[in-house]
Protein backbone atom coordinates (compact mmCIF):
# COMPACT_ATOMS: atom_id res chain seq x y z
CA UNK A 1 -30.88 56.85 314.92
CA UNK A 2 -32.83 59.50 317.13
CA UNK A 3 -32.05 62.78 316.21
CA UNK A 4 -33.13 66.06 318.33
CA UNK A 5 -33.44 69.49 316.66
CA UNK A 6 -33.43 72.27 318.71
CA UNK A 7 -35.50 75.62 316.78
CA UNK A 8 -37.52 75.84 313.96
CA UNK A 9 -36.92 78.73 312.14
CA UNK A 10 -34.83 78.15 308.46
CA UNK A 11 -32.24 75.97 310.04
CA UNK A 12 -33.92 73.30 312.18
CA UNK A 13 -36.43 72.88 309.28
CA UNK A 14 -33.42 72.64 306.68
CA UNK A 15 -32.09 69.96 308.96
CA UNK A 16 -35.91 68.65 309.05
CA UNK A 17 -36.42 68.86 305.14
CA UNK A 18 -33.24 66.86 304.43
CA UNK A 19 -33.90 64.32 306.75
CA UNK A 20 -37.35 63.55 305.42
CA UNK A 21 -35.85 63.68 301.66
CA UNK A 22 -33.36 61.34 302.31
CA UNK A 23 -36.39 58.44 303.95
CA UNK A 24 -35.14 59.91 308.10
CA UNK A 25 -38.04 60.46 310.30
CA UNK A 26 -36.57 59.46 313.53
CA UNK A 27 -36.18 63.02 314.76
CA UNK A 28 -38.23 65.87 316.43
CA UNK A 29 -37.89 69.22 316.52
CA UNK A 30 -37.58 71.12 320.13
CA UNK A 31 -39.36 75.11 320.06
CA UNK A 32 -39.28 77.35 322.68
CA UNK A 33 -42.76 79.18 320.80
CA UNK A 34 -45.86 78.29 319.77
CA UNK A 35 -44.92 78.19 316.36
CA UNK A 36 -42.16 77.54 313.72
CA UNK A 37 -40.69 80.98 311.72
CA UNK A 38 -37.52 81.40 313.98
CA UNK A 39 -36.29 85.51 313.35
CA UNK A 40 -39.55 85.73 310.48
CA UNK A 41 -41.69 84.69 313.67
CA UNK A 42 -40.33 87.47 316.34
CA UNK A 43 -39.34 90.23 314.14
CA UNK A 44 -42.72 91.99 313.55
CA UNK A 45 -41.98 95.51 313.60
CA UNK A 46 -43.27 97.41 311.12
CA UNK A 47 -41.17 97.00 306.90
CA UNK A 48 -39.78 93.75 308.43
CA UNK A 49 -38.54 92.84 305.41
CA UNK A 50 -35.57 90.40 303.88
CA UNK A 51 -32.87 92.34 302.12
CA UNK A 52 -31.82 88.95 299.99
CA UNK A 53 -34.16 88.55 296.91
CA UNK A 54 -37.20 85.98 297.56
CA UNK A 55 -35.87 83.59 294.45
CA UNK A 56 -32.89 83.18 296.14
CA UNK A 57 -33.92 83.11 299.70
CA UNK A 58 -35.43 80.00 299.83
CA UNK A 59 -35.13 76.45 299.28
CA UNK A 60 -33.69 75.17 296.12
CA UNK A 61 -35.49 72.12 296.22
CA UNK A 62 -38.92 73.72 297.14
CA UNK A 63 -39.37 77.17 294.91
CA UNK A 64 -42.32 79.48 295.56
CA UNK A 65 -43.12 81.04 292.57
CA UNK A 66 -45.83 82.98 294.10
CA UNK A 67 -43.77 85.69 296.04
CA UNK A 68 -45.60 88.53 296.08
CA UNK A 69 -42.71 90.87 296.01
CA UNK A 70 -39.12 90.48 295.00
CA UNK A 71 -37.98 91.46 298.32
CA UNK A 72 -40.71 89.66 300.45
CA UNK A 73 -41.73 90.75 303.80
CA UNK A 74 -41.89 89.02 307.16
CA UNK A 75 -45.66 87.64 307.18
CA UNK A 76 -44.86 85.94 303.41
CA UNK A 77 -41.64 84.61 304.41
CA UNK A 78 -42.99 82.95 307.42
CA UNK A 79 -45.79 81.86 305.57
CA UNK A 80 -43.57 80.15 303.38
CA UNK A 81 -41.62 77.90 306.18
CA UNK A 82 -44.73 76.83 307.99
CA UNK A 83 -46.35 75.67 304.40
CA UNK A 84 -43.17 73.55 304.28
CA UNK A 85 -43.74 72.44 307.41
CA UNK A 86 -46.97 70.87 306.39
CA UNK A 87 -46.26 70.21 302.71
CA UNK A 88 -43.14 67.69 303.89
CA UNK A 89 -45.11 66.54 307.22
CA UNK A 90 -43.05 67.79 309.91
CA UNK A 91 -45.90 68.98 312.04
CA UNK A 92 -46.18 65.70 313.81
CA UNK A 93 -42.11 65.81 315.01
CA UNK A 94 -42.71 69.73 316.08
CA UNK A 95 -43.02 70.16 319.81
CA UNK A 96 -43.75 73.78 320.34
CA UNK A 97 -43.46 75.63 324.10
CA UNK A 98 -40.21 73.44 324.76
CA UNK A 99 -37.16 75.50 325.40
CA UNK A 100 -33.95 73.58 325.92
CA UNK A 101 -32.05 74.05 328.78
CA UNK A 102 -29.11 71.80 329.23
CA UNK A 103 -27.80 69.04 327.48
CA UNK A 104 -24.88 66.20 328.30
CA UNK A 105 -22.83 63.67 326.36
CA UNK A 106 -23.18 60.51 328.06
CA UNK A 107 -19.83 58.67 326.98
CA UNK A 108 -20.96 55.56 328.66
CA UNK A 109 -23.74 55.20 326.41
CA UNK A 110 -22.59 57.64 323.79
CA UNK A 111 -25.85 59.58 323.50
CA UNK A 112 -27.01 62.91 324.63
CA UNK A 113 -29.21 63.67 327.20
CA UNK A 114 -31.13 66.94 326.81
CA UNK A 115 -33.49 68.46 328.85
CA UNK A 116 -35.99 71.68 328.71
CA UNK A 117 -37.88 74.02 330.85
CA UNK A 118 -40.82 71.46 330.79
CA UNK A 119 -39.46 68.90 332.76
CA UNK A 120 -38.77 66.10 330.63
CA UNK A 121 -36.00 64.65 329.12
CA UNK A 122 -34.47 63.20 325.94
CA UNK A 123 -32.23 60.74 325.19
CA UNK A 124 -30.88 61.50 321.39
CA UNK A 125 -28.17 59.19 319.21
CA UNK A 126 -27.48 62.90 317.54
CA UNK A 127 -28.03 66.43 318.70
CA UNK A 128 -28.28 69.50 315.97
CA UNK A 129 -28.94 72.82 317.98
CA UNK A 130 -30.37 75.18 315.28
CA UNK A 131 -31.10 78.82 317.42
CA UNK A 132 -29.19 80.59 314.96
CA UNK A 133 -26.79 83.77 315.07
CA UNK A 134 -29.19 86.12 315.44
CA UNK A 135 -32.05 85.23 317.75
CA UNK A 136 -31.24 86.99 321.49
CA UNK A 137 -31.98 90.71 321.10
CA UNK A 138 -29.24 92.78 322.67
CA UNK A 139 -30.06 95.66 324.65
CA UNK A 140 -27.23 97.97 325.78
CA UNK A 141 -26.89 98.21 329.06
CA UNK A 142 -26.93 101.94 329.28
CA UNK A 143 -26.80 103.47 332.73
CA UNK A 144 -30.89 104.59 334.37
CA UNK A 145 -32.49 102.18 331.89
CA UNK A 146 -34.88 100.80 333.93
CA UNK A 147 -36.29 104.16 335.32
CA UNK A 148 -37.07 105.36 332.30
CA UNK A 149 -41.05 106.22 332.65
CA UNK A 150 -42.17 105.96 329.39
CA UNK A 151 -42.20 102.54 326.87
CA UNK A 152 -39.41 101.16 325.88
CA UNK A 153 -39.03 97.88 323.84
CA UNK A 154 -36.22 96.62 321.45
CA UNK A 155 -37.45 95.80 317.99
CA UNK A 156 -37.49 92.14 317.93
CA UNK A 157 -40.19 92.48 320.45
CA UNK A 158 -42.39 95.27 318.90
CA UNK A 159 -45.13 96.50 321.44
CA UNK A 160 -48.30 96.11 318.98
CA UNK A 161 -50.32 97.08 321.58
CA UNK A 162 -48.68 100.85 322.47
CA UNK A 163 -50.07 103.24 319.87
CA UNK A 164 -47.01 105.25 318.51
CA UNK A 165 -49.25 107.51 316.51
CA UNK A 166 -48.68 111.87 318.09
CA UNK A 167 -45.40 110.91 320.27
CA UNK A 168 -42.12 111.70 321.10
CA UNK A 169 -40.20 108.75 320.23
CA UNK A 170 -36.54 107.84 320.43
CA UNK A 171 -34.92 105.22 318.54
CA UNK A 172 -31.55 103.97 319.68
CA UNK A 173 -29.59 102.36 316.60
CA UNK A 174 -29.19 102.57 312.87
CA UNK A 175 -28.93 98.98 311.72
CA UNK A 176 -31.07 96.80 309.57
CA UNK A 177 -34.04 96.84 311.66
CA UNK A 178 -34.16 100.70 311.90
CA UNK A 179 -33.59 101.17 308.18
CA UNK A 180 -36.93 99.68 307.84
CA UNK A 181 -38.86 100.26 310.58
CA UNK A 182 -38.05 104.28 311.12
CA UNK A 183 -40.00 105.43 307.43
CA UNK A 184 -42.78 103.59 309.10
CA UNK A 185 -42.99 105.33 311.67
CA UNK A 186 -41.49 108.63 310.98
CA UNK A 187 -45.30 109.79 309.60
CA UNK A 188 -47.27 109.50 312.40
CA UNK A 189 -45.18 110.14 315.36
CA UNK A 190 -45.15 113.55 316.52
CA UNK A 191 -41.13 113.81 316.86
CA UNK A 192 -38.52 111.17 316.02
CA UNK A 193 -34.83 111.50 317.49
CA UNK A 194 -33.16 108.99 315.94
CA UNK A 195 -29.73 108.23 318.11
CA UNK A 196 -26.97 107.38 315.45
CA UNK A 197 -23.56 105.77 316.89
CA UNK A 198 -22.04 105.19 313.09
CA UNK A 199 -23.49 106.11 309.74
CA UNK A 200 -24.19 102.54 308.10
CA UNK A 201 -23.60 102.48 304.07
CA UNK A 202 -27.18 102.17 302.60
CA UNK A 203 -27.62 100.71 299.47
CA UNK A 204 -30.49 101.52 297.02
CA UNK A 205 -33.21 98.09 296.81
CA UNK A 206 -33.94 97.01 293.72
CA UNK A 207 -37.51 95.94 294.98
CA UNK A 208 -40.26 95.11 292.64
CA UNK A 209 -44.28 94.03 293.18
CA UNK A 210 -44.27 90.44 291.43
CA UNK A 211 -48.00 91.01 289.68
CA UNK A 212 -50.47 88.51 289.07
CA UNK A 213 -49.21 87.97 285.59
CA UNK A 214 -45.12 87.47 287.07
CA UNK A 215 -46.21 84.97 289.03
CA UNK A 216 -48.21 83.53 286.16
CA UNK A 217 -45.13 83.42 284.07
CA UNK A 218 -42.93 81.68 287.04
CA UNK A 219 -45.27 79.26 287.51
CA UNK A 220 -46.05 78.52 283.37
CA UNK A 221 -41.88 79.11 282.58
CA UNK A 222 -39.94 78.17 285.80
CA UNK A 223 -36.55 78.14 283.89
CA UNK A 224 -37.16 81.64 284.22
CA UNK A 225 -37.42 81.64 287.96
CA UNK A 226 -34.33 79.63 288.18
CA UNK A 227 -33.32 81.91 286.13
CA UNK A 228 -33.36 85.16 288.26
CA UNK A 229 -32.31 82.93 291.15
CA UNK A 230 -29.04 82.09 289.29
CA UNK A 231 -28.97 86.08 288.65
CA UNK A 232 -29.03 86.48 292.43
CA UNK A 233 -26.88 83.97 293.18
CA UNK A 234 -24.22 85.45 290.96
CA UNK A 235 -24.69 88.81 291.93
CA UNK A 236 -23.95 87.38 296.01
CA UNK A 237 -20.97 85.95 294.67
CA UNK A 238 -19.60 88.83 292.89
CA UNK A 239 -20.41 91.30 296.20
CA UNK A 240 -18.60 88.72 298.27
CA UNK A 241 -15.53 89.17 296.26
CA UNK A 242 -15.83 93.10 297.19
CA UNK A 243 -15.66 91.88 300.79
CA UNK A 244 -13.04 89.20 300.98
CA UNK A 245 -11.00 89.93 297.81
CA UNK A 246 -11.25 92.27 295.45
CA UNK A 247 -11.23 95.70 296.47
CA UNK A 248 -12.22 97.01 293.29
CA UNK A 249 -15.78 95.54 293.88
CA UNK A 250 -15.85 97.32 297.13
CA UNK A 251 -14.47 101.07 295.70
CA UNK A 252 -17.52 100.35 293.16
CA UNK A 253 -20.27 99.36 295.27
CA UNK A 254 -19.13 102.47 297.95
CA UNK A 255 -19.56 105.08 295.48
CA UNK A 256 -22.90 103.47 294.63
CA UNK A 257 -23.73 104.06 298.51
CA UNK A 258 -22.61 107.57 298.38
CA UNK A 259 -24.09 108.50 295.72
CA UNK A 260 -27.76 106.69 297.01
CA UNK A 261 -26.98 109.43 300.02
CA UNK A 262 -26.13 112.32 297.88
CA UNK A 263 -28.58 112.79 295.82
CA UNK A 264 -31.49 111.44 298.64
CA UNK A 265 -30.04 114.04 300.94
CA UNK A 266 -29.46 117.43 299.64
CA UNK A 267 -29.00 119.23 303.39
CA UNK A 268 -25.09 119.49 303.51
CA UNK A 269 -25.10 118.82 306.99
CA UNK A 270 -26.72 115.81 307.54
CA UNK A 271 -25.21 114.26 305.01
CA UNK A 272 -22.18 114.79 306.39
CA UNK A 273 -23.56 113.05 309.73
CA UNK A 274 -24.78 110.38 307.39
CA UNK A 275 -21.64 109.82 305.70
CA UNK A 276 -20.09 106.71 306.77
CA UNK A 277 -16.07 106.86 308.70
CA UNK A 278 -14.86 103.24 307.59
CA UNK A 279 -14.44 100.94 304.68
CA UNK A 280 -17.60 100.02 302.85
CA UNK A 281 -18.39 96.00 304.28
CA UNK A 282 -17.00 96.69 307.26
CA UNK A 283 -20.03 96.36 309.31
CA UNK A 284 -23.06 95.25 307.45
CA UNK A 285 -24.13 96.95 304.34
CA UNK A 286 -27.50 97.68 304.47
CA UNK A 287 -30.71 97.81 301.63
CA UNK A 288 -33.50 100.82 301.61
CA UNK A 289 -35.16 103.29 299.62
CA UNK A 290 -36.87 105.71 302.04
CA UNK A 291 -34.66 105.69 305.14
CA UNK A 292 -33.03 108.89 304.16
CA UNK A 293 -35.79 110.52 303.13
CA UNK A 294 -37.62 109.89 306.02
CA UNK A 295 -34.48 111.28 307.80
CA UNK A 296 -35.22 115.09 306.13
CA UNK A 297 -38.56 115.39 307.64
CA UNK A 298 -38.81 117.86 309.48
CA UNK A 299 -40.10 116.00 312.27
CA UNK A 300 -36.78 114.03 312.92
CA UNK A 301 -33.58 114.56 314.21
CA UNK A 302 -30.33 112.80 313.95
CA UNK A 303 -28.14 113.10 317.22
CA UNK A 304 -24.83 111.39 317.58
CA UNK A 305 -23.72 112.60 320.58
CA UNK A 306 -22.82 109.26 322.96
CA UNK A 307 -26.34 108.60 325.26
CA UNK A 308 -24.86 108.61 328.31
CA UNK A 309 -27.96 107.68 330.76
CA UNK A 310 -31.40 107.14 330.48
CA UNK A 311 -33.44 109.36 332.46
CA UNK A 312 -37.29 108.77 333.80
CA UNK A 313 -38.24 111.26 331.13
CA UNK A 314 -36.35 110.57 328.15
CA UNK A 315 -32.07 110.24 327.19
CA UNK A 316 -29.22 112.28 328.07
CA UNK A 317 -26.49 112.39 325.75
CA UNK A 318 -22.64 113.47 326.24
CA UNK A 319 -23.53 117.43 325.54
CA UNK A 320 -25.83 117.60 328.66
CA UNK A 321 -28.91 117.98 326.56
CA UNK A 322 -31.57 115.61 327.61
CA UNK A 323 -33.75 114.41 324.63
CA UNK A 324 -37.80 113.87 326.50
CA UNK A 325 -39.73 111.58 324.35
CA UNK A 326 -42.10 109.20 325.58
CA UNK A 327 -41.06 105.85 324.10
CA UNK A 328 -38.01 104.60 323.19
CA UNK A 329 -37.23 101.98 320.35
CA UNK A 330 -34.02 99.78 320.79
CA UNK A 331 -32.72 98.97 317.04
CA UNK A 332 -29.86 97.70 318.77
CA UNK A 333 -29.52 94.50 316.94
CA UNK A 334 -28.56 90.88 318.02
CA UNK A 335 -26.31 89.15 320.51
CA UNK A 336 -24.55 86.71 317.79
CA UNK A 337 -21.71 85.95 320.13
CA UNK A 338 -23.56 84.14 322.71
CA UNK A 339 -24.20 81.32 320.08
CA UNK A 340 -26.26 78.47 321.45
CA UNK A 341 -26.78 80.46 324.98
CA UNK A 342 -28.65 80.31 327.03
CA UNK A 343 -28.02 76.05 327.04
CA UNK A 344 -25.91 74.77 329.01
CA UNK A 345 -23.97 72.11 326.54
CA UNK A 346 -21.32 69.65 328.11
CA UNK A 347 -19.08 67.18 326.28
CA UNK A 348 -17.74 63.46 326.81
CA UNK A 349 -15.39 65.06 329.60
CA UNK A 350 -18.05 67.35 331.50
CA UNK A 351 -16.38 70.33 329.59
CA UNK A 352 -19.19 73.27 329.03
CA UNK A 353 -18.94 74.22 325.17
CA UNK A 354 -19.05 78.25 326.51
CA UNK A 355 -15.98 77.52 328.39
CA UNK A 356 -14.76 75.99 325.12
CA UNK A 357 -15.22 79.14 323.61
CA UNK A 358 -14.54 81.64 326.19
CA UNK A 359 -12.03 83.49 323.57
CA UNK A 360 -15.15 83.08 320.64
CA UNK A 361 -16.84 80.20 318.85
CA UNK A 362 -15.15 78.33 316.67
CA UNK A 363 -16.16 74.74 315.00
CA UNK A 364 -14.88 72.56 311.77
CA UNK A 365 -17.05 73.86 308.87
CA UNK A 366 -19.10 75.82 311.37
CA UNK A 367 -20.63 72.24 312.18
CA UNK A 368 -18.14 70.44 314.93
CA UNK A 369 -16.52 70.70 317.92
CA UNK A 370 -13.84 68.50 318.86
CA UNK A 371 -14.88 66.85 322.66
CA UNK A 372 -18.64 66.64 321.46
CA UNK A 373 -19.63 64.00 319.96
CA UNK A 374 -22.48 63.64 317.79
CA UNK A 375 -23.43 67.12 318.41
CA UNK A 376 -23.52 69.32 314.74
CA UNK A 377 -24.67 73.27 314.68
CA UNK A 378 -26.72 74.48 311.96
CA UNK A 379 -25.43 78.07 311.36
CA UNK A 380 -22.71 77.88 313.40
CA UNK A 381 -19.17 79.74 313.80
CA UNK A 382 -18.08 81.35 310.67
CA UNK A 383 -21.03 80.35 308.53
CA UNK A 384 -22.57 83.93 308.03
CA UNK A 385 -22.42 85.72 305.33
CA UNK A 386 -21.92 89.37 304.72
CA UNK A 387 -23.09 88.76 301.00
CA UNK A 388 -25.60 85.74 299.97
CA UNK A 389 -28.32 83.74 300.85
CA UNK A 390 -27.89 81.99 304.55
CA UNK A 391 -30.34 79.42 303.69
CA UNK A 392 -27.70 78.42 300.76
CA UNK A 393 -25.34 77.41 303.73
CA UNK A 394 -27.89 75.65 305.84
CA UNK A 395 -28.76 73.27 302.85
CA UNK A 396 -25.01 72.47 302.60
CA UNK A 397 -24.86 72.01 306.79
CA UNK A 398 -27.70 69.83 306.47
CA UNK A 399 -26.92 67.99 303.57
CA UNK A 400 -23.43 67.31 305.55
CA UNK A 401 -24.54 66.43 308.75
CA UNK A 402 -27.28 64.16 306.87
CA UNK A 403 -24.19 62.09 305.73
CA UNK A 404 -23.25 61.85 309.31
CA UNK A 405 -26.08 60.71 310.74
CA UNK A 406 -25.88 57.64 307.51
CA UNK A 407 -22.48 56.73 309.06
CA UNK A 408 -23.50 56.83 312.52
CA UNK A 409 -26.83 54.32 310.91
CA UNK A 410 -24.25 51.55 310.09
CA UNK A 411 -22.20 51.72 313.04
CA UNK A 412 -24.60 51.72 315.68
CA UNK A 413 -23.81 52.66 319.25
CA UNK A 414 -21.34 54.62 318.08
CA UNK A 415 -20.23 58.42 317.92
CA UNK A 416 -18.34 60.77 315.87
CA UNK A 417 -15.86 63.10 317.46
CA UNK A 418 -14.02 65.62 315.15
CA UNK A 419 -10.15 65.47 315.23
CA UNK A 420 -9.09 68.65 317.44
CA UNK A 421 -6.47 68.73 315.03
CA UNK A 422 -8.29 68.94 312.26
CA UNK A 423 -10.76 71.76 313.37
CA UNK A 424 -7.22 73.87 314.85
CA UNK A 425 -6.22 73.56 310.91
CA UNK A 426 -9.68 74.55 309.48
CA UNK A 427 -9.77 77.53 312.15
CA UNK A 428 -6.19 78.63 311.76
CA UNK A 429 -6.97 78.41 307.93
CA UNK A 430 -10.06 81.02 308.61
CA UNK A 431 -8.68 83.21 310.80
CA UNK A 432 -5.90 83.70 308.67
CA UNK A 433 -8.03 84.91 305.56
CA UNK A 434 -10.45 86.70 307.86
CA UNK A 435 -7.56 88.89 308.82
CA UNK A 436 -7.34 90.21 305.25
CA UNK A 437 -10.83 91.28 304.84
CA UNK A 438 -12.53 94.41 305.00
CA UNK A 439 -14.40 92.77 308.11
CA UNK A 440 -10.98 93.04 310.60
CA UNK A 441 -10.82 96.68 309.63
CA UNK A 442 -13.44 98.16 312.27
CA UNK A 443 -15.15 96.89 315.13
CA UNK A 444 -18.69 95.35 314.39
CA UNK A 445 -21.17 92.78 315.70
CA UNK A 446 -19.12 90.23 313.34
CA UNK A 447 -16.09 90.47 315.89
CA UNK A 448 -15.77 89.09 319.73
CA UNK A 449 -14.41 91.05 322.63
CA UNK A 450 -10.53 89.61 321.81
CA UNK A 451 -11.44 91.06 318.06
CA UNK A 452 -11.77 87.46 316.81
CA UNK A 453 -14.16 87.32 313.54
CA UNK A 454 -16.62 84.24 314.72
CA UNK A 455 -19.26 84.99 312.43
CA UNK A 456 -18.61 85.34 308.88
CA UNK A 457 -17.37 82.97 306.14
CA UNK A 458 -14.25 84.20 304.49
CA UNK A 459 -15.30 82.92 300.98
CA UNK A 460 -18.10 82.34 298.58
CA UNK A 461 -20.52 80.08 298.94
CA UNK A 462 -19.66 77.93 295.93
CA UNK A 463 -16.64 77.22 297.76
CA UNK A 464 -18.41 75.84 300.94
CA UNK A 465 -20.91 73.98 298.96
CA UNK A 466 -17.50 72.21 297.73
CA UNK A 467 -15.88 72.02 300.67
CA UNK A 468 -19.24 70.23 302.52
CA UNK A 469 -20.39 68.37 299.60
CA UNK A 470 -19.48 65.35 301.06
CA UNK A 471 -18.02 63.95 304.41
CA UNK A 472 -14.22 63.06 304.89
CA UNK A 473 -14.59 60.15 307.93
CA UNK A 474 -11.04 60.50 308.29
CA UNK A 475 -11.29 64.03 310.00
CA UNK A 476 -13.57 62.35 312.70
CA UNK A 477 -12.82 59.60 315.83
CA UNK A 478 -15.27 57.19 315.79
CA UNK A 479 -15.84 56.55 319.45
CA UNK A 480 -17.18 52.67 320.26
């Protein structure tokens, strides 16, 4: 049963990890780099850190008890994939500098035919694309971009080689990568204009050096690292209820936020430009400890006046005023509803999955889509969470789409298509409790153009570990 993976960042090596656990090695792995880390590989700006505790954001089945930090950073976490990569043996089914550009279901011979930017082509019983939610950088397509004469880059592809130290620099965006990136900065630019389009809820970060003797103690007493993963774990679950649930959670965690900005930021008036306008969850709710007070330095300024055009020297916003600086920083986040793009993916009948979801992405579990066979997404539709660890989910993906690959095993030749009406029941069932959470209350990167919610799970984990623990064959068509 050949299997093709497509990425290897967390999911295509959680697919990878189960496979080899459960005696699979029939399978290789499809990169578009030169090396495995997925988001921990690109995102190298400066603080690139993970805002879900190290314990926790990681592999059950393969602890590392020698975090240095509670909240590790990039460099560690990508460390930590690529020594699984070599501690389960998956460098030998890695093929790095492939990017895949098409694929087809051949319903004559019930396999997929894939090809990439190199040339060749694959023939696969079983095709898992793994590129993830968040791995095309979006840039907004703001009028006179391209004259601007300066350096511009968007932080998912930090210049390393442009020395911000003494100059005017702009940075568009307030999300996740800016609350980390902009307090490392802010010291040795000259001037900082930070362009804010909505005040994000920050969160204080309960971040902690693991010392020589922590890691001493994990490694002597790992009950106790289970331990504080179970702590983390819990503490996911009872945030998620705050988002899909109970509101109480949420009124609680809010005045947490506002009081993190009150007392960080005693100017009146900025923190009333800090100071979120929607509920708490609505967009994502975001971890630091020196964001705000990097913000009061005298050598930054917050402007939320709409940027209305890029000019060769710097940004003009809605007032008139043109801001000069000589390199601008897009913090502008991710593209998540392009999933799978830019492949071109077509089914048994020659439809193009994109077309499928022309109103927003939608799959059973986050996994399948009826009309193609045999193909299962790792992180798919509806499988993000705004509370949790992801790689959590991708075990339980993997673990499910290990089961089908075992029934496609003993029924060779043969392909699993999910029941369209199945999937319209699992997606009318999600929608419908999406609708009720804080999430369909603003607009945010978790919601398409039509204000469909295609990103987030509208539970807790525990209750998609249940729901995937093991594989009903009666919501598939087994196609011979």
């Amino acid at each position: 049963m050949a299997v093709v993976i497509v990425g290897a960042g967390f999911g295509g090596v959680a697919m990878a990890l189960e496979l080899v656990r459960s005696g699979h090695h029939d399978f290789v792995i499809l990169e578009k780099a030169s090396e495995a880390g997925g988001v921990w590989r690109e995102n190298t700006y400066p603080g690139a850190a993970c805002d879900v505790p190290s314990p926790y954001y990681s592999f059950s089945f393969a602890p590392n008890r020698s975090w240095p930090r509670r909240y590790s950073e990039q460099r560690d976490i990508k460390d930590y994939l690529n020594r699984l990569v070599d501690d389960y043996g998956l460098r030998p089914h890695l093929r790095f500098n492939t990017e895949v550009t098409g694929a087809d279901f051949d319903a004559a011979t019930r396999r997929w035919r894939i090809e990439t930017n190199t040339g060749e082509t694959l023939d696969a019983d079983v095709f898992v694309p793994a590129t993830g939610q968040l791995s095309r950088p979006a840039i907004p397509a703001i009028s006179g971009r391209e004259s601007f004469a300066g350096v511009s880059f968007h932080s998912a592809e930090w210049n390393h080689d442009y020395e911000l130290a003494g100059k005017r620099v702009a940075v568009i965006g307030t999300g996740a990568s800016a609350v980390q990136f902009v307090p490392r900065i802010q010291p040795v630019v000259a001037d900082l204009t930070v362009f804010q389009r909505s005040a994000p809820y920050i969160l204080p970060k309960p971040d902690t050096a693991y010392g020589s003797l922590h890691r001493l103690t994990f490694r002597r007493r790992p009950l106790l690292h289970s331990a504080e993963r179970l702590l983390c774990w819990s503490g996911g679950e009872i945030a998620a209820l705050g988002l899909v649930r109970t509101r109480s959670i949420a009124r609680l965690v809010g005045w947490i936020a506002k009081w993190n900005l009150r007392i960080q930021v005693p100017d009146e008036k900025l923190r009333a430009v800090l100071t979120p306008d929607y509920p708490i969850g609505c967009k994502c709710v975001l971890f630091g400890n020196n964001f705000y007070a990097a913000l009061n330095e005298t050598n930054v300024h917050v402007v939320t006046e709409a940027i209305t055009e890029v000019t060769p020297c710097g940004i003009r916003t809605a007032d008139g005023v043109e801001h000069d600086v000589d390199a601008i920083i897009y913090g502008t986040g991710f593209r998540p509803q392009e999933l799978l793009a830019p492949m071109k993916i077509r089914g048994h009948d020659g439809r193009e999955l994109q077309a499928v979801w022309a109103e927003g992405a939608r799959a059973y579990l986050g996994i399948a889509v009826p009309g193609f066979p045999n193909l299962f997404i790792m992180y798919g539709p509806n499988t993000n969470l705004g509370s949790g660890s992801i790689i959590y989910m991708l075990e339980r993906q993997a673990r499910y789409i290990r089961q089908l690959i075992e029934h496609l095993d003993t029924h060779p030749g043969t392909a699993l298509d999910v029941r369209a009406d199945v999937e319209r029941r699992y997606d009318t069932e999600v929608q419908r409790r999406l609708d009720s959470t804080v999430w369909a209350s603003c607009a945010s990167w978790y919601r398409s153009e039509t204000g469909r919610i295609t990103t987030n799970w509208p539970g807790l984990v525990s209750e998609y570990d249940r729901r995937t623990r093991r594989v009903e064959i009666a919501d598939y068509q087994l196609i011979s």
